[in-house]
PDB file of N, CA and C in Angstrom:
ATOM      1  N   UNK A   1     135.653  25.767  43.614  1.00  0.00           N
ATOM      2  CA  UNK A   1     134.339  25.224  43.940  1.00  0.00           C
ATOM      3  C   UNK A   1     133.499  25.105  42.666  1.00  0.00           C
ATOM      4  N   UNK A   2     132.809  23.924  42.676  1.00  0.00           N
ATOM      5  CA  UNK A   2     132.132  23.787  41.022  1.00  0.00           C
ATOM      6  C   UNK A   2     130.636  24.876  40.968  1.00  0.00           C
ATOM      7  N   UNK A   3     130.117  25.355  40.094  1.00  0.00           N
ATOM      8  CA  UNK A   3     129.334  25.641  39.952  1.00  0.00           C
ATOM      9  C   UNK A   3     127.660  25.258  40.388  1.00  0.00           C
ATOM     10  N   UNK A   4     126.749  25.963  41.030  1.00  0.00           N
ATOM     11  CA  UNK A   4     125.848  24.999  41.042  1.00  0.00           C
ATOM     12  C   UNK A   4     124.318  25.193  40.198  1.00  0.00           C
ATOM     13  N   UNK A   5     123.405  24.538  40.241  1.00  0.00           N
ATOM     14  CA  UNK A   5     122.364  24.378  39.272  1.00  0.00           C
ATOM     15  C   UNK A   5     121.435  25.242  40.828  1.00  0.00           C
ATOM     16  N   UNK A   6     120.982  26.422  39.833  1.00  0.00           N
ATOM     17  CA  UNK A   6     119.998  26.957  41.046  1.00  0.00           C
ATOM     18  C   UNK A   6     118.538  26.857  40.807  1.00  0.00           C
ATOM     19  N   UNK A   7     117.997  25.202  40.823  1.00  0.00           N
ATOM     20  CA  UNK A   7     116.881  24.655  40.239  1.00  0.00           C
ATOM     21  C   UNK A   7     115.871  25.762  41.707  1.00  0.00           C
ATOM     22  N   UNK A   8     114.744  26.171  40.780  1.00  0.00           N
ATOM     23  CA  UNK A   8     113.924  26.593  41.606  1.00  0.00           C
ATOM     24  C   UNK A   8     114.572  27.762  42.908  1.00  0.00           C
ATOM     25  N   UNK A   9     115.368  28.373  42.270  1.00  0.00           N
ATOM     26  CA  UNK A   9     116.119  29.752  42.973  1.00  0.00           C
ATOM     27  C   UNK A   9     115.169  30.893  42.168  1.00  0.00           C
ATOM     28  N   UNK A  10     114.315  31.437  42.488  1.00  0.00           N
ATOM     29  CA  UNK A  10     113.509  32.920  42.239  1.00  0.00           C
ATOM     30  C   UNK A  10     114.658  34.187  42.597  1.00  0.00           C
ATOM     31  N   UNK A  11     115.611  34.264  43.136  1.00  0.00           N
ATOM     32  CA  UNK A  11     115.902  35.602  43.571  1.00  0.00           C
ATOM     33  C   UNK A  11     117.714  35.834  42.770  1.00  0.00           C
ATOM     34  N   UNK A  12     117.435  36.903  42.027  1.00  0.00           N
ATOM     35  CA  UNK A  12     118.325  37.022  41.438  1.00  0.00           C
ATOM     36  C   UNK A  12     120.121  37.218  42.283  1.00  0.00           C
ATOM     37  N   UNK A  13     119.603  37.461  43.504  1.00  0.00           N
ATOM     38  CA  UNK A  13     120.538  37.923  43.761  1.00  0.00           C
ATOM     39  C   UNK A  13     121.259  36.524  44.696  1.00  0.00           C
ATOM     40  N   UNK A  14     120.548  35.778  44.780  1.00  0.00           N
ATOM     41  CA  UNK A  14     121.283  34.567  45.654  1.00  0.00           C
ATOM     42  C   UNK A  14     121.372  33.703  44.146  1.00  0.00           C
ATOM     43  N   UNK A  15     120.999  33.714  43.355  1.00  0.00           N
ATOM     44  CA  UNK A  15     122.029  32.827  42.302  1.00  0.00           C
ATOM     45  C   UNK A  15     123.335  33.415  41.957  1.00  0.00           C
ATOM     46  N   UNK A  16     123.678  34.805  41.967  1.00  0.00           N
ATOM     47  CA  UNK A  16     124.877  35.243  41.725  1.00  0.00           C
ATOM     48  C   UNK A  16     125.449  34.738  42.835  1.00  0.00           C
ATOM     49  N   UNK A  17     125.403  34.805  44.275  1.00  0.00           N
ATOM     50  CA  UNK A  17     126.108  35.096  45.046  1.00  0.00           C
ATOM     51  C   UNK A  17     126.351  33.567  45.544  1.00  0.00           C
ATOM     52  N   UNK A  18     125.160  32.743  44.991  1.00  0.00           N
ATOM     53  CA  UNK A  18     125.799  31.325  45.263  1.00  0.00           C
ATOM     54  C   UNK A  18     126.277  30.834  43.997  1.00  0.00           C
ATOM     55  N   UNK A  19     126.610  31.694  43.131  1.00  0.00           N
ATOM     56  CA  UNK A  19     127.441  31.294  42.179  1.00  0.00           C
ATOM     57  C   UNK A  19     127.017  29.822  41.055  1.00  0.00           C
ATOM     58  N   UNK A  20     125.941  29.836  41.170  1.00  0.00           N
ATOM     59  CA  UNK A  20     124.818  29.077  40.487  1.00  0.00           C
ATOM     60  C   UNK A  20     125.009  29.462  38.586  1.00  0.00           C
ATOM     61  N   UNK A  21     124.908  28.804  37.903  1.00  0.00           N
ATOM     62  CA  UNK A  21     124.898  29.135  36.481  1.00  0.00           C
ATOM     63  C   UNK A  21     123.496  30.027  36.032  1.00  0.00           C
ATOM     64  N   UNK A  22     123.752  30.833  35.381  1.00  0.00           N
ATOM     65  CA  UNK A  22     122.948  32.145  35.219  1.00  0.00           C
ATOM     66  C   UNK A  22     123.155  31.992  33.688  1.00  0.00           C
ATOM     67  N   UNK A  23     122.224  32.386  33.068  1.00  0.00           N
ATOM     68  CA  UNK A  23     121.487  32.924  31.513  1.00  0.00           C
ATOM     69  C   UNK A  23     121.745  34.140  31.587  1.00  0.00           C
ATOM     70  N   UNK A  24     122.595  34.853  30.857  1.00  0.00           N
ATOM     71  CA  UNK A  24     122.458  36.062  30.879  1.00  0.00           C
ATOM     72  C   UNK A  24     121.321  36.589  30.205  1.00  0.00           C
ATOM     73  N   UNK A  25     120.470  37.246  30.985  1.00  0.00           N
ATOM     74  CA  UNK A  25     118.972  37.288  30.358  1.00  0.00           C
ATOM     75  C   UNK A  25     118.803  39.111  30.034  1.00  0.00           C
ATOM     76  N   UNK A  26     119.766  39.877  30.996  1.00  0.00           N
ATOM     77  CA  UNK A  26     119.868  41.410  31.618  1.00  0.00           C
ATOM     78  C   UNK A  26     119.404  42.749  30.484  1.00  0.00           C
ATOM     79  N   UNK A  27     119.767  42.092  29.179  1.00  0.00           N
ATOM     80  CA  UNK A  27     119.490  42.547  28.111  1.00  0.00           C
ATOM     81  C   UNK A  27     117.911  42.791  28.229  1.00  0.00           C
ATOM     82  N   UNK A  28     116.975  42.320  28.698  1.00  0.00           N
ATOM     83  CA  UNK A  28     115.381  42.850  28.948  1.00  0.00           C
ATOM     84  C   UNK A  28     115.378  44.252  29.601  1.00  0.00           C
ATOM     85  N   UNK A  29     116.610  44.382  30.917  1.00  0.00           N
ATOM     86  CA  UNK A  29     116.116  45.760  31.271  1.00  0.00           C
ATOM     87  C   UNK A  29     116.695  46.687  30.505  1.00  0.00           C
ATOM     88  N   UNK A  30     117.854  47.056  29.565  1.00  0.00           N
ATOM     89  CA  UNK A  30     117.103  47.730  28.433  1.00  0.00           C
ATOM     90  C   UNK A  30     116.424  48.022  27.643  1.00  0.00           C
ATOM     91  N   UNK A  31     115.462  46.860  27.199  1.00  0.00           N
ATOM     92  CA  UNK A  31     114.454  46.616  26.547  1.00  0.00           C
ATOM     93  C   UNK A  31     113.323  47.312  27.017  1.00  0.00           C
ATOM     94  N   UNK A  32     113.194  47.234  28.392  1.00  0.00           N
ATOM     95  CA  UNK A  32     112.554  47.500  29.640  1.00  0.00           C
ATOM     96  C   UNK A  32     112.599  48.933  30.081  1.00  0.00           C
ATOM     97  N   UNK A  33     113.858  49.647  29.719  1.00  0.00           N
ATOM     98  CA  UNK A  33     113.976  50.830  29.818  1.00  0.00           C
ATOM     99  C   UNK A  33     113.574  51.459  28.107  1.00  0.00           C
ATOM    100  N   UNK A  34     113.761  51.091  27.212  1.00  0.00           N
ATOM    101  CA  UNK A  34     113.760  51.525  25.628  1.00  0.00           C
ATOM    102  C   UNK A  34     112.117  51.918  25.522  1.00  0.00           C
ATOM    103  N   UNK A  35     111.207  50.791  26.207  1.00  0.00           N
ATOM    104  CA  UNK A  35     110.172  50.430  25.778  1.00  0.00           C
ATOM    105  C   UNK A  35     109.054  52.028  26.675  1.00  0.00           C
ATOM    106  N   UNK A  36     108.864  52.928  25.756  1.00  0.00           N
ATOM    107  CA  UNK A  36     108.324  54.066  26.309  1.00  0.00           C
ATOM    108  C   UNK A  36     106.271  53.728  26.965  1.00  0.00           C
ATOM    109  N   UNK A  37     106.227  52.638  26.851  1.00  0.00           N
ATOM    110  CA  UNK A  37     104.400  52.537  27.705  1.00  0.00           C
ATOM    111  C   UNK A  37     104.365  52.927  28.899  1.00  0.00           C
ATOM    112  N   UNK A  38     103.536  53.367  29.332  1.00  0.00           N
ATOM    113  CA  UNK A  38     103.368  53.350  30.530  1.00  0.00           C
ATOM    114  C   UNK A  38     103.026  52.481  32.095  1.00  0.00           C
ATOM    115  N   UNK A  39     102.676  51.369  30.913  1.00  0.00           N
ATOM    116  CA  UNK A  39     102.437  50.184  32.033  1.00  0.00           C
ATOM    117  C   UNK A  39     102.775  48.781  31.493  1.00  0.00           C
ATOM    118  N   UNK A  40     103.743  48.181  31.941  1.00  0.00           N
ATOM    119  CA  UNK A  40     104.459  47.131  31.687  1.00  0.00           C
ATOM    120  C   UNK A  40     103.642  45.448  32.084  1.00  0.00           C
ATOM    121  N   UNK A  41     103.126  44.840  31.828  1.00  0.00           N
ATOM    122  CA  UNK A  41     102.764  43.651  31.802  1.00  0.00           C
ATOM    123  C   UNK A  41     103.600  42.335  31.859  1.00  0.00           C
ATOM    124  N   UNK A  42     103.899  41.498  32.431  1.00  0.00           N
ATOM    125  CA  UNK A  42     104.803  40.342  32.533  1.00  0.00           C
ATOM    126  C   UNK A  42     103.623  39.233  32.164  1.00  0.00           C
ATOM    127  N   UNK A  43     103.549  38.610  31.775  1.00  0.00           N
ATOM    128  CA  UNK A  43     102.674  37.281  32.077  1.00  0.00           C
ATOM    129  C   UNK A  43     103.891  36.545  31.057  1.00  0.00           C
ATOM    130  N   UNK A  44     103.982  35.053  31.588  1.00  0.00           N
ATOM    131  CA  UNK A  44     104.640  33.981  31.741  1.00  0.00           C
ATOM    132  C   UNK A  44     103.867  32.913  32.060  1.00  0.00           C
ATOM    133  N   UNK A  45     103.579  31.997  31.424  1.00  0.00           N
ATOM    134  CA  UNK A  45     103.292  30.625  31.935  1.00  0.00           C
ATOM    135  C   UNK A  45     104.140  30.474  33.745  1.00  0.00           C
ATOM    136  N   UNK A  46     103.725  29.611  34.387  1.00  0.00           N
ATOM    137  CA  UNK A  46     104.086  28.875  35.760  1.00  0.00           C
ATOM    138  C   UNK A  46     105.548  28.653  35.656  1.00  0.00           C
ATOM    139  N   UNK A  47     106.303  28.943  36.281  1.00  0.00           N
ATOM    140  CA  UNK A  47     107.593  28.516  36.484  1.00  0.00           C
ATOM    141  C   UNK A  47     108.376  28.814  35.033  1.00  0.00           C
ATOM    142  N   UNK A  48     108.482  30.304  34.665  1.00  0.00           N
ATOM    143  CA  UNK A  48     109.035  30.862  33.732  1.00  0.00           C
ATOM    144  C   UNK A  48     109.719  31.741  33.765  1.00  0.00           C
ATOM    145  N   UNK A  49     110.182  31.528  35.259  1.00  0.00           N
ATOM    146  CA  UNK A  49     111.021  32.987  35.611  1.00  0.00           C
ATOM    147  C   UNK A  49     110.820  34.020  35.713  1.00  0.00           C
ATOM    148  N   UNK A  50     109.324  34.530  35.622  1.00  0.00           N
ATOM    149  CA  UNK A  50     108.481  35.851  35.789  1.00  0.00           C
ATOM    150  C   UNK A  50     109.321  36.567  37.273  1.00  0.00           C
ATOM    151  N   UNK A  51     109.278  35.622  38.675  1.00  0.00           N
ATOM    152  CA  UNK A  51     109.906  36.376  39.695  1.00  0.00           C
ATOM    153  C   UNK A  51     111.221  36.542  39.688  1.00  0.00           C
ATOM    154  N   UNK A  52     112.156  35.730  39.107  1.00  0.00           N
ATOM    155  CA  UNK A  52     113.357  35.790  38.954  1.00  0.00           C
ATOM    156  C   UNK A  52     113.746  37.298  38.066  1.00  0.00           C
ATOM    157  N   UNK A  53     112.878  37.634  36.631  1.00  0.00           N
ATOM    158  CA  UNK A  53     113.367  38.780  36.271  1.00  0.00           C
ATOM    159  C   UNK A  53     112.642  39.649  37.348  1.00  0.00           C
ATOM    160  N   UNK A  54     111.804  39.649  38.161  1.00  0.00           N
ATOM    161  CA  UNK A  54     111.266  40.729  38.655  1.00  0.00           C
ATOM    162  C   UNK A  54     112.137  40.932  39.749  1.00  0.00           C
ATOM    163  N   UNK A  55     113.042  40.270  40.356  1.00  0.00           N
ATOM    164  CA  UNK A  55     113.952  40.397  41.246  1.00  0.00           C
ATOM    165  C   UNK A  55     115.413  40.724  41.042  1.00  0.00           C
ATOM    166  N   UNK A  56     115.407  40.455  39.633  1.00  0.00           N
ATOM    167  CA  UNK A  56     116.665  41.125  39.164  1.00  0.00           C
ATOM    168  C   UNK A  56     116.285  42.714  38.898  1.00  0.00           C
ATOM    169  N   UNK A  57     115.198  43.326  38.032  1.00  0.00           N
ATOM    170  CA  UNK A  57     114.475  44.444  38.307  1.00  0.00           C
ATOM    171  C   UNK A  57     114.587  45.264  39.691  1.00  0.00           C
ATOM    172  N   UNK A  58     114.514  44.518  40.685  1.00  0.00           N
ATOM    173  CA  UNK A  58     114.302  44.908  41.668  1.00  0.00           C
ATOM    174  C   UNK A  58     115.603  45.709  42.200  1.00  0.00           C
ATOM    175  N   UNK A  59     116.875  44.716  41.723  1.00  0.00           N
ATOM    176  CA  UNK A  59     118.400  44.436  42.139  1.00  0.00           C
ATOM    177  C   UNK A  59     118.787  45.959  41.278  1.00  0.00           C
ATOM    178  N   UNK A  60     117.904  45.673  40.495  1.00  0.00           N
ATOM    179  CA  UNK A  60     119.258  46.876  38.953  1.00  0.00           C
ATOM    180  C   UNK A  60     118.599  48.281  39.750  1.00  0.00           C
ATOM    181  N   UNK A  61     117.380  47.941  39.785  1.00  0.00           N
ATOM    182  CA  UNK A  61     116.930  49.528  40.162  1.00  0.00           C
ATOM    183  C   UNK A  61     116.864  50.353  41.272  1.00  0.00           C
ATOM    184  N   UNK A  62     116.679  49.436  42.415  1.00  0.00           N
ATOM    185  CA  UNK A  62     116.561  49.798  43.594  1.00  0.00           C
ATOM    186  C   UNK A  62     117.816  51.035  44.247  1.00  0.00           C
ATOM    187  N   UNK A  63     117.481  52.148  44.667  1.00  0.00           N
ATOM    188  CA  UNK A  63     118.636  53.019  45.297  1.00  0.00           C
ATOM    189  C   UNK A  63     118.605  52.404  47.105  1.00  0.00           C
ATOM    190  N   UNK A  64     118.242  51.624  46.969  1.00  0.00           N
ATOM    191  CA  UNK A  64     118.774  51.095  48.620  1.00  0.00           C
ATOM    192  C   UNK A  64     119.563  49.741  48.410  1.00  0.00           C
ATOM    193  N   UNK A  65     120.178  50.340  48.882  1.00  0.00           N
ATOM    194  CA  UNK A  65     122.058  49.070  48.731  1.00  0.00           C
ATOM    195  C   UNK A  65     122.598  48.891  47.646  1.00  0.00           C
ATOM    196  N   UNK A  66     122.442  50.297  46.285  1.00  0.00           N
ATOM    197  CA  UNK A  66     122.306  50.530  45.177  1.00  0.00           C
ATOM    198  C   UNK A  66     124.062  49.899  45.052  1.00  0.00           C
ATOM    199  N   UNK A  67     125.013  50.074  45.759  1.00  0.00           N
ATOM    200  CA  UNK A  67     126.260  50.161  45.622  1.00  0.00           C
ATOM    201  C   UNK A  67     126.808  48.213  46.133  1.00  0.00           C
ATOM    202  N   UNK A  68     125.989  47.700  46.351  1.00  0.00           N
ATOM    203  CA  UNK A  68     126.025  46.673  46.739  1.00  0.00           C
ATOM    204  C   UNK A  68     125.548  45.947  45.462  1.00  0.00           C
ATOM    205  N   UNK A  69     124.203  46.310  45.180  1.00  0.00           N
ATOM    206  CA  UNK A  69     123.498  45.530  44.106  1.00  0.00           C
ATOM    207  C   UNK A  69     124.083  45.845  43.235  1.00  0.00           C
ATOM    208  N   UNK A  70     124.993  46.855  42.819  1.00  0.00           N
ATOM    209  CA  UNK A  70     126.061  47.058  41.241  1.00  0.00           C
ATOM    210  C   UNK A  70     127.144  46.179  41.105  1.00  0.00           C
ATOM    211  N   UNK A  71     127.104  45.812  42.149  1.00  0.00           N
ATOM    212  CA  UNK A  71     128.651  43.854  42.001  1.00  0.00           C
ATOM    213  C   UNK A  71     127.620  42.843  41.973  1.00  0.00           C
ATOM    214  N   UNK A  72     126.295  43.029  41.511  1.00  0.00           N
ATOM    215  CA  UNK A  72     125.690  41.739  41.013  1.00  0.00           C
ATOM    216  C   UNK A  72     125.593  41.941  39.765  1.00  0.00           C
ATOM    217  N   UNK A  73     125.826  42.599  39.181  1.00  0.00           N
ATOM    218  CA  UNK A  73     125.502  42.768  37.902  1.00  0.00           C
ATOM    219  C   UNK A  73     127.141  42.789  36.679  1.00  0.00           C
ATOM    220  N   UNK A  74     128.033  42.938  37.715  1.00  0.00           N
ATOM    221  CA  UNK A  74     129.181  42.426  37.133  1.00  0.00           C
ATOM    222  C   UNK A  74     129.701  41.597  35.761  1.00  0.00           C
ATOM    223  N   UNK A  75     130.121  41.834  34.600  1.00  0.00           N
ATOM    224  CA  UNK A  75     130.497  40.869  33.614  1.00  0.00           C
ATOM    225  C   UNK A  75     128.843  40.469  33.209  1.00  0.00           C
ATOM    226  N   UNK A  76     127.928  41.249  33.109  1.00  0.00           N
ATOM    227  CA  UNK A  76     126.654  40.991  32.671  1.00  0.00           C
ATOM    228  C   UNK A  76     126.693  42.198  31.847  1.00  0.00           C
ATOM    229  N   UNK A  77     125.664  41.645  30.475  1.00  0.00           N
ATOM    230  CA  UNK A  77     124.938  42.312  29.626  1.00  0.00           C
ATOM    231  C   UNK A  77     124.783  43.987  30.150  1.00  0.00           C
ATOM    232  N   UNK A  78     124.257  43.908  31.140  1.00  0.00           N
ATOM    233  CA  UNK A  78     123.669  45.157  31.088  1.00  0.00           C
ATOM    234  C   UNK A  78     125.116  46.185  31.824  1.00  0.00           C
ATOM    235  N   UNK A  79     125.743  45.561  32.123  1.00  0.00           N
ATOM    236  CA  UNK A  79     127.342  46.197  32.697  1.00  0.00           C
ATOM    237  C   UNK A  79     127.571  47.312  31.460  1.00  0.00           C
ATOM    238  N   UNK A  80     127.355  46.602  30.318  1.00  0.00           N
ATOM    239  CA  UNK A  80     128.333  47.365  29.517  1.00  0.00           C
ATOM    240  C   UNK A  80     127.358  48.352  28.756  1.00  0.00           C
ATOM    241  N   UNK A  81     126.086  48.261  29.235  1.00  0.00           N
ATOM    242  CA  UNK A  81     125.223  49.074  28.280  1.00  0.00           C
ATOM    243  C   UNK A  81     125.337  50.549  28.505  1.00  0.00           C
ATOM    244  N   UNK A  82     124.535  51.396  27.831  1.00  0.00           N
ATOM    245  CA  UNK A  82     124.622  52.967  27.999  1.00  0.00           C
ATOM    246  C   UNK A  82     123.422  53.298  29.255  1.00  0.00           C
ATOM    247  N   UNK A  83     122.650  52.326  29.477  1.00  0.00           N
ATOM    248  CA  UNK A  83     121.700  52.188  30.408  1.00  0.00           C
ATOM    249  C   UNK A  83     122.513  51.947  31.964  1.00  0.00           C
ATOM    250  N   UNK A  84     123.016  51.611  32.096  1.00  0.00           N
ATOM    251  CA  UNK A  84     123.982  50.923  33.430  1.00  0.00           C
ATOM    252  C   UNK A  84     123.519  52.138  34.111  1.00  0.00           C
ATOM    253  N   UNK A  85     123.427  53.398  33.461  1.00  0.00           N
ATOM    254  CA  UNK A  85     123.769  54.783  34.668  1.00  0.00           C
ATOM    255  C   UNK A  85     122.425  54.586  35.687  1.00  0.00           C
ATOM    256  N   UNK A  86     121.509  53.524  35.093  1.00  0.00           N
ATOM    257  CA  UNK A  86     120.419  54.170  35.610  1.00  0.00           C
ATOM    258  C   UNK A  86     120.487  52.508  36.961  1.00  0.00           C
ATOM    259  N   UNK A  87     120.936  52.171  37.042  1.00  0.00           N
ATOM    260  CA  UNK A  87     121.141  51.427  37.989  1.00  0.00           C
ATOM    261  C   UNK A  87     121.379  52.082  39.904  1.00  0.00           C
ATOM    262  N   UNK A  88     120.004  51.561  40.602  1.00  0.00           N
ATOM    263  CA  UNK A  88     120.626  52.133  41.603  1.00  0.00           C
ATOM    264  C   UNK A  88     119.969  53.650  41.958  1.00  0.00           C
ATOM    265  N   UNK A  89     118.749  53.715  40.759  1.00  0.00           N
ATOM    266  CA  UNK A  89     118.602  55.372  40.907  1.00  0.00           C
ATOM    267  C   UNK A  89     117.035  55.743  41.447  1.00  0.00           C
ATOM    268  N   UNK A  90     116.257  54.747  41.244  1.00  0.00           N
ATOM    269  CA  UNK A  90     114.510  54.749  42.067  1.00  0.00           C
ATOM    270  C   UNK A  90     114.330  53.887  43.180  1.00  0.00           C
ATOM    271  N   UNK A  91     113.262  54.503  43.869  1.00  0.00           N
ATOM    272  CA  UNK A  91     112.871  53.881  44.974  1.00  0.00           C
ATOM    273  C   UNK A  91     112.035  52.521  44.344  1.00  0.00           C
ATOM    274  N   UNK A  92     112.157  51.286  44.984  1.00  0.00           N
ATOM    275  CA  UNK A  92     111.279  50.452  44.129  1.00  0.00           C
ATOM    276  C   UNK A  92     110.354  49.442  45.287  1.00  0.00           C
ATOM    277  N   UNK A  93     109.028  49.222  45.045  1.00  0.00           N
ATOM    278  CA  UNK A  93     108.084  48.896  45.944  1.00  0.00           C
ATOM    279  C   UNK A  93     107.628  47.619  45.322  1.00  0.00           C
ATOM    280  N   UNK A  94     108.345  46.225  45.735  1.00  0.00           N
ATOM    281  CA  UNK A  94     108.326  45.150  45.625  1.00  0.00           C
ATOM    282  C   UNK A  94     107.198  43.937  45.972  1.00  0.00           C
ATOM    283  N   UNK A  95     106.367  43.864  45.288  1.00  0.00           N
ATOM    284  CA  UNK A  95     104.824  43.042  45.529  1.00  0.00           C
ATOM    285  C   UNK A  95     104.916  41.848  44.917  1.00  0.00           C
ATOM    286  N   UNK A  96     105.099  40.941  45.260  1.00  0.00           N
ATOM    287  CA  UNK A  96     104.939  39.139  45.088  1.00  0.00           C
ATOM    288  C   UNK A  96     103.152  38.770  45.537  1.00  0.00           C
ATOM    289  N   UNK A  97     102.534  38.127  44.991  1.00  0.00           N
ATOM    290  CA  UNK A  97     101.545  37.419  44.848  1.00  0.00           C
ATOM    291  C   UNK A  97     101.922  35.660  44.775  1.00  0.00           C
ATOM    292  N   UNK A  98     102.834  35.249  44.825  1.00  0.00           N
ATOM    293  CA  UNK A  98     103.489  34.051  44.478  1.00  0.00           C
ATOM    294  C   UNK A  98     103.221  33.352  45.390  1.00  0.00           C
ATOM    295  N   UNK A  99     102.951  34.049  46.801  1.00  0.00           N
ATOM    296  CA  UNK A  99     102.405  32.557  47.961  1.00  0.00           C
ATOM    297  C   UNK A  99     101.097  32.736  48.578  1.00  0.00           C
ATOM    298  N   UNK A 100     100.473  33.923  47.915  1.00  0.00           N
ATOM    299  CA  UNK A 100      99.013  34.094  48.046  1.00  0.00           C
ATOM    300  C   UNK A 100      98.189  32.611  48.320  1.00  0.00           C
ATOM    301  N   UNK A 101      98.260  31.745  47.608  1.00  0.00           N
ATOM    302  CA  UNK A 101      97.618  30.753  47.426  1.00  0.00           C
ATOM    303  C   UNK A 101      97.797  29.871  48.746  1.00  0.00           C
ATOM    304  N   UNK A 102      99.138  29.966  49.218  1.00  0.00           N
ATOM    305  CA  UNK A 102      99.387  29.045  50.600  1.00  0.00           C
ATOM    306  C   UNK A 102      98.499  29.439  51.435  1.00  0.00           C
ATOM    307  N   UNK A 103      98.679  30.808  51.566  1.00  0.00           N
ATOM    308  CA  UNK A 103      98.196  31.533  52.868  1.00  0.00           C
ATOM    309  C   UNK A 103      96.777  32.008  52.971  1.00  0.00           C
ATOM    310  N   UNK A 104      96.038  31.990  51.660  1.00  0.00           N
ATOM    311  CA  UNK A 104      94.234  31.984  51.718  1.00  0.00           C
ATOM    312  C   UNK A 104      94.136  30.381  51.781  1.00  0.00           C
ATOM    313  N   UNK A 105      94.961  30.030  51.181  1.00  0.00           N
ATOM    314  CA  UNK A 105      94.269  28.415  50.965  1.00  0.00           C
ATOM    315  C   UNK A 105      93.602  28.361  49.512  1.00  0.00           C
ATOM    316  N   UNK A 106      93.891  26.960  49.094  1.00  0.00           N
ATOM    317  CA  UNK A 106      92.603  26.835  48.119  1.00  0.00           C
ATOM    318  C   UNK A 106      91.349  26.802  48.272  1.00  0.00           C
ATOM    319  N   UNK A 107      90.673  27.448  47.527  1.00  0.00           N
ATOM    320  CA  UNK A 107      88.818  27.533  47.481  1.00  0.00           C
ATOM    321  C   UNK A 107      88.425  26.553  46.475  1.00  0.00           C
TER     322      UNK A 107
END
C-alpha cells in the first residue's frame, strides 16, 4: 500500500497508524526532557504543528495505554535514546484550545 500525505492530520498517533509520511521530529522530547525550566512554552505561528508535537508528547508520556503507545514510536529517534525509559511513565492532562473559536464564535 503506498504511503500517504497526512495534510492537516494533528494527531500523532493516526499518522503512524495510517502510515502517512512522518518527519522524524522525536528528537524535541529529549530536548524536552534535557531542558531543566520549569515551565515550557510552545508558540508556533498557525499551522506549525504546535498540536501535532503536543500529541506526540501526549503519546511518549502518557502511562495509560503506555504499552500500546511504545509501537508508535518504533524505528524513531527517540527509540534509541537513553530517554526512551521514560516513556509511558506520567499521568498526562491533555488541554487543546484549537476549536475554542468554533464553539464561542467569533466576536
Amino acid at each position: 500500500m503506498k504511503k500517504g500525505i497526512g495534510i492537516g492530520i494533528e494527531d500523532f498517533k493516526k499518522i503512524i497508524e495510517e502510515d502517512c509520511y512522518y518527519f522524524d521530529k522525536t528528537n524535541y522530547i529529549e530536548e524536552f526532557l534535557k531542558d531543566r525550566t520549569e515551565i515550557k512554552l510552545f508558540t508556533r505561528p498557525r499551522r506549525f504543528g504546535k498540536t501535532l508535537n503536543m500529541t506526540t508528547l501526549k503519546y511518549f508520556f502518557d502511562v495509560k495505554n503506555a504499552e500500546e503507545n511504545r509501537k508508535l514510536f518504533k524505528n524513531l529517534y527517540i527509540e534509541k535514546s537513553e530517554y526512551f525509559k521514560e516513556q509511558g511513565q506520567y499521568p498526562v492532562i491533555f488541554i487543546t484550545m484549537k476549536d475554542l473559536k468554533k464553539i464561542l464564535g467569533s466576536k
